[in-house]
Protein backbone atom coordinates (compact mmCIF):
# COMPACT_ATOMS: atom_id res chain seq x y z
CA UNK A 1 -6.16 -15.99 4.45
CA UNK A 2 -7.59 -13.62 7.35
CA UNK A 3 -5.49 -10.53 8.14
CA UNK A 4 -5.02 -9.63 11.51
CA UNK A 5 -3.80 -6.27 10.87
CA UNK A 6 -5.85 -3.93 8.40
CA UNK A 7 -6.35 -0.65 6.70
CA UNK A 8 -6.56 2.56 8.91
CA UNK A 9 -10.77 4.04 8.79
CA UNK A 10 -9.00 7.05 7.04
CA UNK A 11 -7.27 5.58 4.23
CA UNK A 12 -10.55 2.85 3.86
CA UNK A 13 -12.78 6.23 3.66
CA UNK A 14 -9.87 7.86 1.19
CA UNK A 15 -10.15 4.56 -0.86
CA UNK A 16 -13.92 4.26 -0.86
CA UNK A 17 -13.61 8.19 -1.83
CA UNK A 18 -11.00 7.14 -4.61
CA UNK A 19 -8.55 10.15 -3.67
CA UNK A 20 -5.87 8.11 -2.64
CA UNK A 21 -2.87 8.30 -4.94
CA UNK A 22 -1.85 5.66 -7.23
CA UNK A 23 0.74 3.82 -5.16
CA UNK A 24 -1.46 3.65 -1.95
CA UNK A 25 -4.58 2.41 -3.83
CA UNK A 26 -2.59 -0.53 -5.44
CA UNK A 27 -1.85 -1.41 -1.81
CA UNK A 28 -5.15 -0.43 -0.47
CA UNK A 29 -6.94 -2.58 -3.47
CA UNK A 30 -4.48 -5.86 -2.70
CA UNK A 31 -5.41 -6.00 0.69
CA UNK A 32 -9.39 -5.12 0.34
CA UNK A 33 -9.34 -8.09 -2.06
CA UNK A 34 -8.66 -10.70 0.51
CA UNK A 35 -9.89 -8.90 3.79
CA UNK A 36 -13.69 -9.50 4.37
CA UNK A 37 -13.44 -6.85 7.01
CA UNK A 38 -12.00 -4.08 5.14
CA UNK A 39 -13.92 -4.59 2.34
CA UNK A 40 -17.25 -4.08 4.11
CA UNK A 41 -15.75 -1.27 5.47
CA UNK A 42 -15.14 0.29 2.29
CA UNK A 43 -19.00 -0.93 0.72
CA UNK A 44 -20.25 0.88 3.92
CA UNK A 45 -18.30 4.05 3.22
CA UNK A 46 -19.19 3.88 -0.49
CA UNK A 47 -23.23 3.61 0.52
CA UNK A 48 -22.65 6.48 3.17
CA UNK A 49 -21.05 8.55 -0.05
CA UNK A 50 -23.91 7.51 -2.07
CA UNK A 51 -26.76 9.07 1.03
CA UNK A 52 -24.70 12.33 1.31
CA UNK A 53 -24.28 12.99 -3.03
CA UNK A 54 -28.54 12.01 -2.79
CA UNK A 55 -29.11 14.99 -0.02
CA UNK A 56 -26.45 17.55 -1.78
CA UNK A 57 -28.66 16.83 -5.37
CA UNK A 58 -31.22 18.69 -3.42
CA UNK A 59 -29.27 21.39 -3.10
CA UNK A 60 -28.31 24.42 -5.74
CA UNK A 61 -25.22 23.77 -7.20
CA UNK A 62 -23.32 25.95 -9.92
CA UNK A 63 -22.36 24.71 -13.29
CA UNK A 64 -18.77 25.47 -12.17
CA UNK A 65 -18.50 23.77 -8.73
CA UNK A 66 -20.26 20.85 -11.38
CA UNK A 67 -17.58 20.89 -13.67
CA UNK A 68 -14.97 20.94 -11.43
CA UNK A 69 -16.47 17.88 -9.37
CA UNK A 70 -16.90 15.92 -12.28
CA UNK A 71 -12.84 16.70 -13.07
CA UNK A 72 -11.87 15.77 -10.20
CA UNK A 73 -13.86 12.39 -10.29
CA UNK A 74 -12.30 11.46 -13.96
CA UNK A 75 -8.71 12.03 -12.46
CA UNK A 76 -9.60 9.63 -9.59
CA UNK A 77 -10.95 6.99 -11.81
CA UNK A 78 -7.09 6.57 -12.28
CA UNK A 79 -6.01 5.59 -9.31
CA UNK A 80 -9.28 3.68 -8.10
CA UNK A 81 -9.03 0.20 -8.99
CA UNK A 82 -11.58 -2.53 -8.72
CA UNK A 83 -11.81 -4.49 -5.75
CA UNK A 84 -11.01 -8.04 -7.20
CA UNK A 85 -12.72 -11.45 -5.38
CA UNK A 86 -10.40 -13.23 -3.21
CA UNK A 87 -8.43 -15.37 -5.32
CA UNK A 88 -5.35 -17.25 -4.12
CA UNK A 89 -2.97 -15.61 -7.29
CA UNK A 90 -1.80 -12.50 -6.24
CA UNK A 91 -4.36 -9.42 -5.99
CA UNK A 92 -5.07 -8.01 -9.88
CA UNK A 93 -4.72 -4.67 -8.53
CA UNK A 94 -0.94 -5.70 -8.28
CA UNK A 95 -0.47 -8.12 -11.75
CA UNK A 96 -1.25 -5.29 -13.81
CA UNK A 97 1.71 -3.41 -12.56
CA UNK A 98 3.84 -6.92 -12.74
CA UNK A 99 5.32 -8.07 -16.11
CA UNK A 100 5.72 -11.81 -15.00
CA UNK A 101 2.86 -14.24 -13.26
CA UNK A 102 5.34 -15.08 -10.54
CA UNK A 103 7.21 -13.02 -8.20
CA UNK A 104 10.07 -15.45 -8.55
CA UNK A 105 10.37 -14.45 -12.34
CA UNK A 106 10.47 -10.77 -11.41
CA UNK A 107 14.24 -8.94 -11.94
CA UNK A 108 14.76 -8.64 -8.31
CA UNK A 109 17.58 -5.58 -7.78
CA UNK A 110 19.89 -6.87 -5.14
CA UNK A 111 20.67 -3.74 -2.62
CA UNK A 112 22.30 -5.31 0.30
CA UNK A 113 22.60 -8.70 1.47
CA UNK A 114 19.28 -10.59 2.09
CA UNK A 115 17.58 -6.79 0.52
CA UNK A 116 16.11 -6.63 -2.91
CA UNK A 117 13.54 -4.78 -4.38
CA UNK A 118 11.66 -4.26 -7.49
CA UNK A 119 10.54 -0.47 -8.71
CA UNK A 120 6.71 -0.65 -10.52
CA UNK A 121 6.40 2.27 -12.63
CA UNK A 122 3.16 4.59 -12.15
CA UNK A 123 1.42 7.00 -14.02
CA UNK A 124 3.59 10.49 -14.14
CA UNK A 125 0.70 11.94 -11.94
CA UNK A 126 1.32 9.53 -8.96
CA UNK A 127 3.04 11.31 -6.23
CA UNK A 128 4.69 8.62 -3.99
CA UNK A 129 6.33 5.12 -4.71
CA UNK A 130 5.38 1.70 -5.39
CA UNK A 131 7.91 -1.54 -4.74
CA UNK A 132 8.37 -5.12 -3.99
CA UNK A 133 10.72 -5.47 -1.03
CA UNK A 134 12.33 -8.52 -0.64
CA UNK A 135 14.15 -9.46 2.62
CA UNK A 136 15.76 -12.73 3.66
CA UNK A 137 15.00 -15.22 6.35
CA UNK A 138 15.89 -14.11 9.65
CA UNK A 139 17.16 -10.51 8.93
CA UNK A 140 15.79 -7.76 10.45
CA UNK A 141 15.43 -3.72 8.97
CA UNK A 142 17.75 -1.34 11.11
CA UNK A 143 15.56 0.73 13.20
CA UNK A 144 13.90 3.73 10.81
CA UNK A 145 10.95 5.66 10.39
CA UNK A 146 8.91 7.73 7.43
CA UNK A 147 9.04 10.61 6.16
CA UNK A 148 5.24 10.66 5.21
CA UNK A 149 2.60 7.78 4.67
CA UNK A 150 3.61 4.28 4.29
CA UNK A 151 1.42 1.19 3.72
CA UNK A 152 3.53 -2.33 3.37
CA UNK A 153 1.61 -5.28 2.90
CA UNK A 154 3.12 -8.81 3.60
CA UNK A 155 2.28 -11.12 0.32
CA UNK A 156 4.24 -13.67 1.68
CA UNK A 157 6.44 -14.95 4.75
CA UNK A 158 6.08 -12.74 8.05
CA UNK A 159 7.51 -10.32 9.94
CA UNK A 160 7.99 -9.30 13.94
CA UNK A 161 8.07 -5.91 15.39
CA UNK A 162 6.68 -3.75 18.62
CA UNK A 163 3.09 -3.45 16.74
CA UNK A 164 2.64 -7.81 16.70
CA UNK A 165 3.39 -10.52 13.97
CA UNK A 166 2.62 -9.44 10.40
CA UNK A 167 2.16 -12.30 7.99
CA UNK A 168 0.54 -12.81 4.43
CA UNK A 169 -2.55 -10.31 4.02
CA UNK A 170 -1.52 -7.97 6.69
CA UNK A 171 -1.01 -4.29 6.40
CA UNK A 172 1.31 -1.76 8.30
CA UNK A 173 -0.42 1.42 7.90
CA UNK A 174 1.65 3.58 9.28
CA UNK A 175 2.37 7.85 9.47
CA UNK A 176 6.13 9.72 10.09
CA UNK A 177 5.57 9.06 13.80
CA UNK A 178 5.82 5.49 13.74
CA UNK A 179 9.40 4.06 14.55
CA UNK A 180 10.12 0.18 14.19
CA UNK A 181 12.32 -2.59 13.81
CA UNK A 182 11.09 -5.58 11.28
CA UNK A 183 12.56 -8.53 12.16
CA UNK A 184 11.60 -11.15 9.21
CA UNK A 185 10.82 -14.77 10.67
CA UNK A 186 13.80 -17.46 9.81
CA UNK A 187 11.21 -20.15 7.57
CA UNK A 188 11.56 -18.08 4.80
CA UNK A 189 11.90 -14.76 3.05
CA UNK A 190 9.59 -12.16 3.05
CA UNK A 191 7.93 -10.19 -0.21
CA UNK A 192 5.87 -6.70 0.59
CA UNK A 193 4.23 -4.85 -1.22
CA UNK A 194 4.95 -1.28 0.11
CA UNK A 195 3.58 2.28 -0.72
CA UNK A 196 5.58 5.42 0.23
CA UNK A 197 4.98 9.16 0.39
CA UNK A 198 8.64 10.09 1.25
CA UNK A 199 12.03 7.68 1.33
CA UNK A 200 12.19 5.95 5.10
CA UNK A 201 14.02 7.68 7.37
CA UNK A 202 17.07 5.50 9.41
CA UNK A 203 18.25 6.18 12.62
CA UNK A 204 21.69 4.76 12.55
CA UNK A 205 24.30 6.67 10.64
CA UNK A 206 25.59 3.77 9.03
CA UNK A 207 22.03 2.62 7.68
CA UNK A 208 21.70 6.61 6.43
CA UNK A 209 25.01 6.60 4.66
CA UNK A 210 23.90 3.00 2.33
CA UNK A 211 20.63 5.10 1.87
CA UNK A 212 21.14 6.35 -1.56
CA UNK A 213 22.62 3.22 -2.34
CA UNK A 214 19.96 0.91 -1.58
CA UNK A 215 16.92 3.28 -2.52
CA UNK A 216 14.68 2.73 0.22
């Protein structure tokens, strides 16, 4: 597996920083697990870290601004999960959160034809969302954007929009000014693993009234 599509620098720096929130570092660990590239990226930010805390140590720093900093690092710990080997199962920063091996064993929550989902429950800290989206072959999303960050990554199947083909290992990292249209390729379903600051944001009125019923 070699993703064409990756991990924006700012979220790999956020990651290698371990501030992003739990739902995006689930997302951010699955993909770094199986993308070579991003995963140098994030060893590269990690050693840059490591230079700049080396050239602060020189520097005077109050017991307070210590304490604080060492805080702040214990509540990151949460959400910064080990980058696991490649491995053909899924990613283990994803199992943990699954209570079945397979995503075929998983209680799927049918929201509209050829739409399920499947809520993972975070720590009561975690600010945004974390699902399994399900959509069938040959159906396409209607036409929406975000209301904050959103990183999807395909696990399996593939998907078309304006921004190219997105297949297994790829990630959509995308901000509220992105609009787009996924159109999932007709030789199978396709399973994502998506992150979200804010619920999506539909264009159509008719997609914005099933809203609250489908929970996306």
């Amino acid at each position: 597996m070699k993703p064409n599509h990756h991990l924006d620098d700012s979220t790999l720096l956020a990651y290698a920083a371990g501030t992003l929130d739990e739902a995006f570092s689930v997302v951010a660990a699955s993909h770094v697990a199986i993308c070579p590239a991003c995963r140098s990226a994030v060893r590269a930010a990690e050693a840059l870290g490591g230079e700049l805390l080396e050239t602060a140590g020189a520097l005077g720093i109050s017991e307070d601004c210590r304490s604080r900093t060492f805080a702040a690092l214990e509540q990151a710990a949460l959400y910064r999960l080990p980058v696991a080997a490649p491995r053909p199962a899924l990613p283990r920063a994803l199992t943990q959160f699954l209570p079945v091996a397979s995503l075929e064993d998983l209680a799927w929550k049918k929201k509209a034809p050829g739409v399920a989902i499947f809520d993972m429950k975070l720590h009561a800290s975690a600010k945004g969302q974390l699902r399994l989206l399900r959509i069938g072959a040959g159906r396409a999303m209607p036409e929406h954007g975000h209301g904050g960050e959103e990183i999807t990554m395909v696990l399996t199947g593939a998907y078309v929009d304006h921004m190219g083909r997105f297949a297994a290992g790829d990630v959509a990292d995308l901000d509220e000014e992105i609009e787009h249209k996924p159109v999932v390729e007709r030789d199978g379903d396709c399973i994502c693993l998506v992150a979200t600051e804010r619920p999506t944001r539909f264009k159509s009125l008719a997609a914005r009234l099933m809203q609250p019923f489908v929970g996306i």
